[in-house]
Structures are given as C-alpha cells and as structure tokens.
C-alpha atoms as a PDB file:
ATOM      1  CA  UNK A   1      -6.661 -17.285 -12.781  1.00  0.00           C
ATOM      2  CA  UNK A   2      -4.457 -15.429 -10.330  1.00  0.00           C
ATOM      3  CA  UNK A   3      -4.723 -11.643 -10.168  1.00  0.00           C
ATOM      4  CA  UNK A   4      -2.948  -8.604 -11.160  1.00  0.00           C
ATOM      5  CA  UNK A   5      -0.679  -6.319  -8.366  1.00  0.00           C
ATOM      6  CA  UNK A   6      -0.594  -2.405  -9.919  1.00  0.00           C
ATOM      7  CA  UNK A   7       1.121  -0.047  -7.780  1.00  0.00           C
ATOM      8  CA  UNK A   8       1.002   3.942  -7.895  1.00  0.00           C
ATOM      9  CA  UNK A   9       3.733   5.960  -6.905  1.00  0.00           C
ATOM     10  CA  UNK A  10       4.095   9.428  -6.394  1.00  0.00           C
ATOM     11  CA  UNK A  11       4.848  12.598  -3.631  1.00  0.00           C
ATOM     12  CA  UNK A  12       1.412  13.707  -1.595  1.00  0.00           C
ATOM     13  CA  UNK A  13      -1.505  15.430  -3.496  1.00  0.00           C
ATOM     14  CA  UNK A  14      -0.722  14.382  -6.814  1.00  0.00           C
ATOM     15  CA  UNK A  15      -3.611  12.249  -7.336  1.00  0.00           C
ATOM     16  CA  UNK A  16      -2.694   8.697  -6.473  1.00  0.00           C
ATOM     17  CA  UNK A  17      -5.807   7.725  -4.670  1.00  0.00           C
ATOM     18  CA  UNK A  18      -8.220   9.341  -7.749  1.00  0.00           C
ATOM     19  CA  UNK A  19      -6.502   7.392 -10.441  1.00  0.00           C
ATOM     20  CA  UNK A  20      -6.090   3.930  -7.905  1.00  0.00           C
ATOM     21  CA  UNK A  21     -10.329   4.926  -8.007  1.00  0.00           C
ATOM     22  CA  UNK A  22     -10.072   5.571 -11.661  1.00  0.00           C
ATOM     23  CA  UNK A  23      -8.184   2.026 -12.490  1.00  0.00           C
ATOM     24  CA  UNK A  24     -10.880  -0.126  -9.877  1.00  0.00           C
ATOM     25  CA  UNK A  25     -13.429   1.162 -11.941  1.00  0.00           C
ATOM     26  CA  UNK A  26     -12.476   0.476 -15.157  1.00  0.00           C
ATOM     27  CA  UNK A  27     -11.831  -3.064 -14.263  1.00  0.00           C
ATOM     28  CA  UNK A  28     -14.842  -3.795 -12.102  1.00  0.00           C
ATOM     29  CA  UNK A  29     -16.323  -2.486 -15.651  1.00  0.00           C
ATOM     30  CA  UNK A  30     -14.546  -4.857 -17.223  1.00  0.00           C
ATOM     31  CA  UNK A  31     -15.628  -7.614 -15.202  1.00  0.00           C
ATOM     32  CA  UNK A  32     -12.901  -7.846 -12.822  1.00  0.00           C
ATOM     33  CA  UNK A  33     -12.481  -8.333  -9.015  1.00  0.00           C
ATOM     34  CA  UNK A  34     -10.447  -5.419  -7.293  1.00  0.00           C
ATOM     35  CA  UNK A  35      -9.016  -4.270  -3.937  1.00  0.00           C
ATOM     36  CA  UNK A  36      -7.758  -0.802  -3.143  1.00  0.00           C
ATOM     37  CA  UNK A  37      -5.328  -0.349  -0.618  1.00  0.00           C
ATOM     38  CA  UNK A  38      -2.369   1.406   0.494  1.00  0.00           C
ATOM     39  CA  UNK A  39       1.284   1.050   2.441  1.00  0.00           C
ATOM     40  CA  UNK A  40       1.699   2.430   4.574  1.00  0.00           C
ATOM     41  CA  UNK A  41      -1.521   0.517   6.178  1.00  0.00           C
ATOM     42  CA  UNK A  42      -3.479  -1.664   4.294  1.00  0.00           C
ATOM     43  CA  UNK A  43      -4.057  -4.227   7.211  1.00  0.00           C
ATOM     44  CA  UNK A  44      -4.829  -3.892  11.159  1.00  0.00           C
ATOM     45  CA  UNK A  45      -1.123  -3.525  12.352  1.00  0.00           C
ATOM     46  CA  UNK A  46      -0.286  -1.505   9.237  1.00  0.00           C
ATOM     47  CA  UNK A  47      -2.919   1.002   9.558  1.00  0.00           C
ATOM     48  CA  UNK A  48      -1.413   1.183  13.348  1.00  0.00           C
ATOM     49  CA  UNK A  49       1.976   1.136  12.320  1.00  0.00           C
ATOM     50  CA  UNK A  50       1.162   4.619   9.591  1.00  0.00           C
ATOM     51  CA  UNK A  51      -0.391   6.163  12.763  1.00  0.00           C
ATOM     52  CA  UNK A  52       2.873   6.256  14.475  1.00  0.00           C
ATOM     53  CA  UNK A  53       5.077   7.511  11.305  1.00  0.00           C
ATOM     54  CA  UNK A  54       2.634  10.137  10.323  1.00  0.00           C
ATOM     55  CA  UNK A  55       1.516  11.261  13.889  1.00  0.00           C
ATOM     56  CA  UNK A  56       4.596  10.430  16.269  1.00  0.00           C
ATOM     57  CA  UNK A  57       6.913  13.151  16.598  1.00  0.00           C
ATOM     58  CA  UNK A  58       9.727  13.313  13.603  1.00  0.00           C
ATOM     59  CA  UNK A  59      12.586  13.675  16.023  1.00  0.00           C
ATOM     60  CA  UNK A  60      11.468  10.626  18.097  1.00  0.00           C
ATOM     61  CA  UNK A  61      12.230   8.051  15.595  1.00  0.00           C
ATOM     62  CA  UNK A  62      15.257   7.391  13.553  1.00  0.00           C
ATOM     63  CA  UNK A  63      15.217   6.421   9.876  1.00  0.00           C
ATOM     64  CA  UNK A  64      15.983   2.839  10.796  1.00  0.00           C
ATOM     65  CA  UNK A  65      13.096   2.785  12.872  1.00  0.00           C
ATOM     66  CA  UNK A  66      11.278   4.076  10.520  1.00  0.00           C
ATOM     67  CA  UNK A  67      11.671   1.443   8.028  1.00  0.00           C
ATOM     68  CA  UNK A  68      11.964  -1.221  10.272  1.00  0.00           C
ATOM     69  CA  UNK A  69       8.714   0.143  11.192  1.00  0.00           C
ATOM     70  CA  UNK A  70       7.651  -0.249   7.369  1.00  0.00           C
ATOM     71  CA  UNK A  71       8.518  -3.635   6.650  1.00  0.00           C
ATOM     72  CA  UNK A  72       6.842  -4.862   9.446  1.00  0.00           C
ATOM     73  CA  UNK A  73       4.068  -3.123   8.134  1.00  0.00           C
ATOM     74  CA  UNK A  74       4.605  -4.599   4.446  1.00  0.00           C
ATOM     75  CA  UNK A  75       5.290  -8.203   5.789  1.00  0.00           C
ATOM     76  CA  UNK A  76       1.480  -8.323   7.116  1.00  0.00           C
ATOM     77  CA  UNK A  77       0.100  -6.271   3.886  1.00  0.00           C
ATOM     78  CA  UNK A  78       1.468  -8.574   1.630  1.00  0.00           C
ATOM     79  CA  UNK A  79       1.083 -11.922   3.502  1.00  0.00           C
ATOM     80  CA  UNK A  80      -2.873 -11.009   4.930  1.00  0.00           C
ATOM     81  CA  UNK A  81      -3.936  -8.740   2.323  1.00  0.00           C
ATOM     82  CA  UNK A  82      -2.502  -9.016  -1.201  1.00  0.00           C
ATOM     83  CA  UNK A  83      -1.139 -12.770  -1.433  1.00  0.00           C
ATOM     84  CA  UNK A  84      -4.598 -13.767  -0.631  1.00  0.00           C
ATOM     85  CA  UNK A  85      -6.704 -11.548  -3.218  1.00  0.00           C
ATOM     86  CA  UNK A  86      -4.268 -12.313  -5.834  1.00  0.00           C
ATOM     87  CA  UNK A  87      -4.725 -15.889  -5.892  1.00  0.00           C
ATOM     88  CA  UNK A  88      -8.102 -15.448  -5.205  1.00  0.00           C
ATOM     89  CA  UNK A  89      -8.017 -13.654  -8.646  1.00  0.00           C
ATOM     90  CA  UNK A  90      -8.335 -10.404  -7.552  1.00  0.00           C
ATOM     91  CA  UNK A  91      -6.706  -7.227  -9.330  1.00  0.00           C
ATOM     92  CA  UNK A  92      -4.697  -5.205  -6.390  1.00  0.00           C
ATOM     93  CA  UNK A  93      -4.114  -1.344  -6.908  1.00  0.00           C
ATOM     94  CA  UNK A  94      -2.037  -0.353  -3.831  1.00  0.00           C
ATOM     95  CA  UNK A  95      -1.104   3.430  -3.300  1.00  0.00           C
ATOM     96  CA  UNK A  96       2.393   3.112  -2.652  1.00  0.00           C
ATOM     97  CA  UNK A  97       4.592  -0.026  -2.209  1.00  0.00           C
ATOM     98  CA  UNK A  98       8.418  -0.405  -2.335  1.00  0.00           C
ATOM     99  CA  UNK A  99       9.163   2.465  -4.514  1.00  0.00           C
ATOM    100  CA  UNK A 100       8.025   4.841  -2.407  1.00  0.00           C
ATOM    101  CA  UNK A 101      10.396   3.176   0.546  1.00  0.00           C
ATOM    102  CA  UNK A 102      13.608   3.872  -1.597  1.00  0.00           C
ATOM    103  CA  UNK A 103      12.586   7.298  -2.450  1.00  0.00           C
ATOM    104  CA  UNK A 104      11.522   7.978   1.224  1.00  0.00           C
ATOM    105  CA  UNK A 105      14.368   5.553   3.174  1.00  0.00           C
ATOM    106  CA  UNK A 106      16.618   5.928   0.774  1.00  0.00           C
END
C-alpha cells in the first residue's frame, strides 16, 4: 500500500509544526508509518538551500532567485525524501509545499 502526502499551510507562528506533531501521532496511533518534514528543507541541499533564503540578506537576491532557489530545493525533497516514503507506505506531513510558493512567489 502506498502512502498518504498531507501538507499544512499557513503564515509563521500559527501552529503548523504542533498540528504536523498532532497528525504523526494520531496515525503512528493508528498503526501507521509517518515522516515529518518541511520545504523549505526537508533534505541535505534543501536544508542548505532555506539557510540562504532565511539568513542571506533580502536585498541580495531577487524573487526569481528566490524560487529558482525553491524548486531546486523541492526537486530533491520530493525525489529523495517523499517519493521514496510514499511508496514505501509511509504517511508524509510536510510543513509547507507548493501553496506556500504561490502565496510567497506569487
């Protein structure tokens, strides 16, 4: 059986990592196999990659940058991280995924 991908969306502080917590634990309850992760990050290069958009300098990069930036990102996220633990079965909660790009990218 192949797993289940849940994203949460939503501006800083309002919780997303709690309730991502919240949903692993009700389904490891339930029996089921769960990651946690997050965009940006979630894999070597991506946790590299959301070093340089939250700590570089705003004025350094341009918005295309920035989401080139975040694709790049994504493409090793989903391709090392999630493709695998889905069809390993897993359940993946990720904080954040392509929502959040067209709020934040536009």
């Amino acid at each position: 059986m192949s797993g289940q991908f849940i994203t949460i969306e939503g501006i800083e502080c309002v919780g997303k990592s709690t309730n991502a917590k919240f949903i692993e634990d009700a389904l490891n309850k339930k029996g089921y196999k769960t990651l946690v992760t997050r965009e940006p990050g979630g894999s070597g290069v991506g946790e590299k990659i959301r070093n340089i958009l939250l700590f570089e300098k705003k004025d350094t990069l341009s918005p295309m940058t920035e989401l080139l930036l975040l694709f790049a990102a994504r493409e090793k996220h989903i391709n090392e991280i999630i493709k695998p633990a889905l069809n390993n079965g897993t359940w993946v909660i990720c904080d954040r995924f392509t929502d959040a790009s067209f709020a934040y990218q536009g």
